[in-house]
N, C-alpha and C. Protein backbone atom coordinates (compact mmCIF):
# COMPACT_ATOMS: atom_id res chain seq x y z
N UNK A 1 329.83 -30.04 150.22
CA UNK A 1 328.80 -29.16 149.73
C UNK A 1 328.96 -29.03 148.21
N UNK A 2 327.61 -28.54 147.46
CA UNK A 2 328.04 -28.68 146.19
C UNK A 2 326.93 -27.75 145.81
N UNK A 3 327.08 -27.10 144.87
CA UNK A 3 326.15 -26.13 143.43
C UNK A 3 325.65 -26.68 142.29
N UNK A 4 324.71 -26.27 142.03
CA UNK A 4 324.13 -26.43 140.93
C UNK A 4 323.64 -25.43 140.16
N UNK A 5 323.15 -24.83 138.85
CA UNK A 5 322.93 -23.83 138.50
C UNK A 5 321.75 -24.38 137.12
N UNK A 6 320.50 -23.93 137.73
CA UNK A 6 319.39 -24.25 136.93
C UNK A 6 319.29 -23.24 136.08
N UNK A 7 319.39 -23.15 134.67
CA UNK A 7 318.74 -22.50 133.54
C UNK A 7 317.25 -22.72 133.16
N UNK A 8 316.43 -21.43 133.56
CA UNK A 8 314.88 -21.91 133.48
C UNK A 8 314.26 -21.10 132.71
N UNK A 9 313.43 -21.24 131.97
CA UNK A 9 312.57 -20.99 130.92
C UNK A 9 312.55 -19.33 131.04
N UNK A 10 312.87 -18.43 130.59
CA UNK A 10 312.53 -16.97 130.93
C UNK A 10 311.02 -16.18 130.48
N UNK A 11 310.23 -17.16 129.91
CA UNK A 11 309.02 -16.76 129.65
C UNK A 11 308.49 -16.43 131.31
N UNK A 12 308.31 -17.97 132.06
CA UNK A 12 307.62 -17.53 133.31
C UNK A 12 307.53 -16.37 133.99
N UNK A 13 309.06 -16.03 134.34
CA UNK A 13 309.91 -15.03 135.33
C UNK A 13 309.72 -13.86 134.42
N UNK A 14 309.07 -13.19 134.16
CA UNK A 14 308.35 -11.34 133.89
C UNK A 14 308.40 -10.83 135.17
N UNK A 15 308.67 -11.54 136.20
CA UNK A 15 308.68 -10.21 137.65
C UNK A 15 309.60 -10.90 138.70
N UNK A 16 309.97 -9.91 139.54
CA UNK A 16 310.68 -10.26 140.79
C UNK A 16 309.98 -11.19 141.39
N UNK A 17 308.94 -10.97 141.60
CA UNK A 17 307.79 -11.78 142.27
C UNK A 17 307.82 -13.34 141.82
N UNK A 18 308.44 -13.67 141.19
CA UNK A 18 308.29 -14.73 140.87
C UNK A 18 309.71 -15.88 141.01
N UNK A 19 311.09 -14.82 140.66
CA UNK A 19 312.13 -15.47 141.60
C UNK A 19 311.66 -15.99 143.31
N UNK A 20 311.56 -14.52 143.79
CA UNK A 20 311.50 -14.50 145.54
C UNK A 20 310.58 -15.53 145.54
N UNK A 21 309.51 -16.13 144.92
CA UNK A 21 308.25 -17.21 145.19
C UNK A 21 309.42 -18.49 145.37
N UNK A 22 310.40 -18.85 143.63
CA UNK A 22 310.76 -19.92 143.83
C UNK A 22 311.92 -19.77 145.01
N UNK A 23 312.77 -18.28 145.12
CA UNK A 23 313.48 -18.67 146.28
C UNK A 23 312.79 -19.66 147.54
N UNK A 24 311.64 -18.93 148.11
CA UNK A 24 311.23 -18.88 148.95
C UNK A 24 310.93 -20.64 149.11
N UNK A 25 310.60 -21.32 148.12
CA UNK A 25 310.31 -22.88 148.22
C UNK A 25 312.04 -23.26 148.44
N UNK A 26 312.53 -22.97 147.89
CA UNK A 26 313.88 -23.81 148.04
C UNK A 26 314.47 -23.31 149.55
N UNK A 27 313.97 -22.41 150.18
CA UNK A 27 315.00 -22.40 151.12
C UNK A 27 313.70 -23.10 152.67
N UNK A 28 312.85 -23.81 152.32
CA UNK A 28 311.65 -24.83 153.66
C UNK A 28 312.62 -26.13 153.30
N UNK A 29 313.72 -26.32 152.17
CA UNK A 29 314.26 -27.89 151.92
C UNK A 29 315.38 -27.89 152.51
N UNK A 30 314.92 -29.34 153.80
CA UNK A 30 316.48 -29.10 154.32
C UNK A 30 317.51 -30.20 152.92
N UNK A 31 319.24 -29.24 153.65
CA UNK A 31 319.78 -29.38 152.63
C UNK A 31 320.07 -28.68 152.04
N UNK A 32 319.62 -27.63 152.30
CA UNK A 32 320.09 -26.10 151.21
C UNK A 32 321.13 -25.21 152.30
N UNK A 33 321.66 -24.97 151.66
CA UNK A 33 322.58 -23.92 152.19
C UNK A 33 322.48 -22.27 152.35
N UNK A 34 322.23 -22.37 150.44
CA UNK A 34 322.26 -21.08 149.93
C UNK A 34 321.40 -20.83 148.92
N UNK A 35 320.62 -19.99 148.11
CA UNK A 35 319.42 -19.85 146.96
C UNK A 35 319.95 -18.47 146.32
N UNK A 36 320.41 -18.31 145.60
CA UNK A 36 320.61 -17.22 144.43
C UNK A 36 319.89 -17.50 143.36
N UNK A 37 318.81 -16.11 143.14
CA UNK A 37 317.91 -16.09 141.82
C UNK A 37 318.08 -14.75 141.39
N UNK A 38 318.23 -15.62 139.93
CA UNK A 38 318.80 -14.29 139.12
C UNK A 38 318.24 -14.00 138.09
N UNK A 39 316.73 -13.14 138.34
CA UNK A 39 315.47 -12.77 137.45
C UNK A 39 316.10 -12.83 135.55
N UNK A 40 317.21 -11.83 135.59
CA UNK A 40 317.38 -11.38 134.62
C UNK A 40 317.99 -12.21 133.72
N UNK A 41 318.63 -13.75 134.20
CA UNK A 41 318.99 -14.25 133.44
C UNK A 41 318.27 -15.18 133.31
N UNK A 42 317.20 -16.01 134.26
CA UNK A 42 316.31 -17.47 134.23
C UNK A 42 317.58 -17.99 135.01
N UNK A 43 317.84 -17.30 136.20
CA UNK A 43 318.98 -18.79 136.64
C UNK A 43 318.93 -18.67 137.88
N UNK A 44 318.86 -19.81 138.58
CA UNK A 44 318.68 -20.32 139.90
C UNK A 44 319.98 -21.05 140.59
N UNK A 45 320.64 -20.12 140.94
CA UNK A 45 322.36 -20.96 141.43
C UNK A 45 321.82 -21.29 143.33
N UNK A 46 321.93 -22.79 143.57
CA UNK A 46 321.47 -23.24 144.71
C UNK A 46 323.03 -24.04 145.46
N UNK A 47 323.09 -23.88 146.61
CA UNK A 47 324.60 -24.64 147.37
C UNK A 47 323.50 -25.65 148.13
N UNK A 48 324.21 -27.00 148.42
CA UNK A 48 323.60 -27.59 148.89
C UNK A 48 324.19 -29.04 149.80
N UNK A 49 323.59 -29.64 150.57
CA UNK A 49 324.38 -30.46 150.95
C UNK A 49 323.78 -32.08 150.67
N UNK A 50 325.01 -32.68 149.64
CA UNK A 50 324.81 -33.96 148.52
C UNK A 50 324.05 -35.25 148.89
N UNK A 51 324.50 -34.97 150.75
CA UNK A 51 323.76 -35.92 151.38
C UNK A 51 322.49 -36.29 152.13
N UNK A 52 322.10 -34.92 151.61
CA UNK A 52 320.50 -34.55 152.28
C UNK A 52 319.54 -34.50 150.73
N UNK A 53 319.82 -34.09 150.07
CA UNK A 53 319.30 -33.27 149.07
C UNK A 53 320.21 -33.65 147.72
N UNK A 54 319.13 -34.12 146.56
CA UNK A 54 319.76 -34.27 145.24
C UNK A 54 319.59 -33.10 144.19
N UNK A 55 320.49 -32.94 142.92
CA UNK A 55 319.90 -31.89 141.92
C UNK A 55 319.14 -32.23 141.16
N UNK A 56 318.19 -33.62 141.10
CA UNK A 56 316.95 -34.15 140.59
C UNK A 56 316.01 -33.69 141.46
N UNK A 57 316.37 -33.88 142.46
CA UNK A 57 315.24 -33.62 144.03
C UNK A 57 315.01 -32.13 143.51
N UNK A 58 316.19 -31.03 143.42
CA UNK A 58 316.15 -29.82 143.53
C UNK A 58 315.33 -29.37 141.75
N UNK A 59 315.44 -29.75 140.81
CA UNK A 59 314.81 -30.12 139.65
C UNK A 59 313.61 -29.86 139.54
N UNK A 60 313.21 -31.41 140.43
CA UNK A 60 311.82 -31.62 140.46
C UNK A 60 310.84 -30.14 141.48
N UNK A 61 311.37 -29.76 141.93
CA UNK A 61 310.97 -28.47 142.82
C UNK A 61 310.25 -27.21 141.66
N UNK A 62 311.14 -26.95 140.92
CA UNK A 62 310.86 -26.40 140.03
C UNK A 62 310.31 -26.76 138.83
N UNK A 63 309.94 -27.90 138.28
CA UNK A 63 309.59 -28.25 137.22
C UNK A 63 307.98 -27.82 138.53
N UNK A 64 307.95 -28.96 139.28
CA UNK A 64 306.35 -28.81 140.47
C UNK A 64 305.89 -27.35 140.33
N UNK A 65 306.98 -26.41 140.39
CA UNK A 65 305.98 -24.79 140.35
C UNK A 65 305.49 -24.16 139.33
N UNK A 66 305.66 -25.19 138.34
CA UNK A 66 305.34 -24.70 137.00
C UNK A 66 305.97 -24.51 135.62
N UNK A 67 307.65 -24.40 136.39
CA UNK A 67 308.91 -23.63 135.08
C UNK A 67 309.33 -25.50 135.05
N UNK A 68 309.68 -24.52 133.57
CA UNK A 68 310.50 -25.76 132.85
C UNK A 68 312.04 -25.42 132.65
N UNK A 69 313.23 -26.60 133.22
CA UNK A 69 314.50 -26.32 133.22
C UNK A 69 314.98 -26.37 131.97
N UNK A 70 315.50 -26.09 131.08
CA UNK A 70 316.42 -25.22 130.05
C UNK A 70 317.91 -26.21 130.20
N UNK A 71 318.51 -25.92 131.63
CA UNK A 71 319.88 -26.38 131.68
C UNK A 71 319.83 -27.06 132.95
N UNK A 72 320.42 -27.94 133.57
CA UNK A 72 321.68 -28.02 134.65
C UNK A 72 322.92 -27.84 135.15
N UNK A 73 323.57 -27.45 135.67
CA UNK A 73 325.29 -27.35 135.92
C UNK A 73 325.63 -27.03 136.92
N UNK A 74 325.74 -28.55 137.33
CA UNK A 74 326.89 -29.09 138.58
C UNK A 74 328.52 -28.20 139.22
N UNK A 75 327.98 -27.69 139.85
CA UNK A 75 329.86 -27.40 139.95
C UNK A 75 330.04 -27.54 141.42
C-alpha cells in the first residue's frame, strides 16, 4: 500500500463542499483505501493500492474536476 499527498490550488476549495465533492470521487476508484481532505490546507492525502491504481491515475482525477495540482508526494 502506498500514499500520496496532492497539494492543490487553494483558490478552488472556499468551502467544505468542495473537499467532500472531491472526497466523494476518489473513494467510487477501486484501489483506494483511504481519502483525507484537508480544506484548510489544499491537500488531499489518499492510501492506495500500487497495483490497482496509479498517482497519475489519482492526478488525473483531480486535474478532470477542475483543480490544478500545485505538488505531489509519494510516501
Amino acid at each position: 500500500m502506498a500514499k500520496v499527498v496532492f497539494q492543490v490550488a487553494l483558490e478552488p476549495f472556499d468551502c467544505a463542499g468542495c473537499f467532500k465533492k472531491m472526497e466523494e470521487q476518489f473513494t467510487r476508484v477501486i484501489g483506494i483505501t483511504s481519502v483525507n481532505a484537508f480544506p484548510q490546507l489544499g491537500r488531499i492525502r489518499i492510501e492506495f493500492k500500487e497495483k490497482e491504481v496509479s498517482p497519475k491515475q489519482l492526478e488525473t482525477i483531480i486535474v478532470n474536476s477542475g483543480y490544478q495540482v500545485e505538488l505531489k508526494k509519494l510516501t
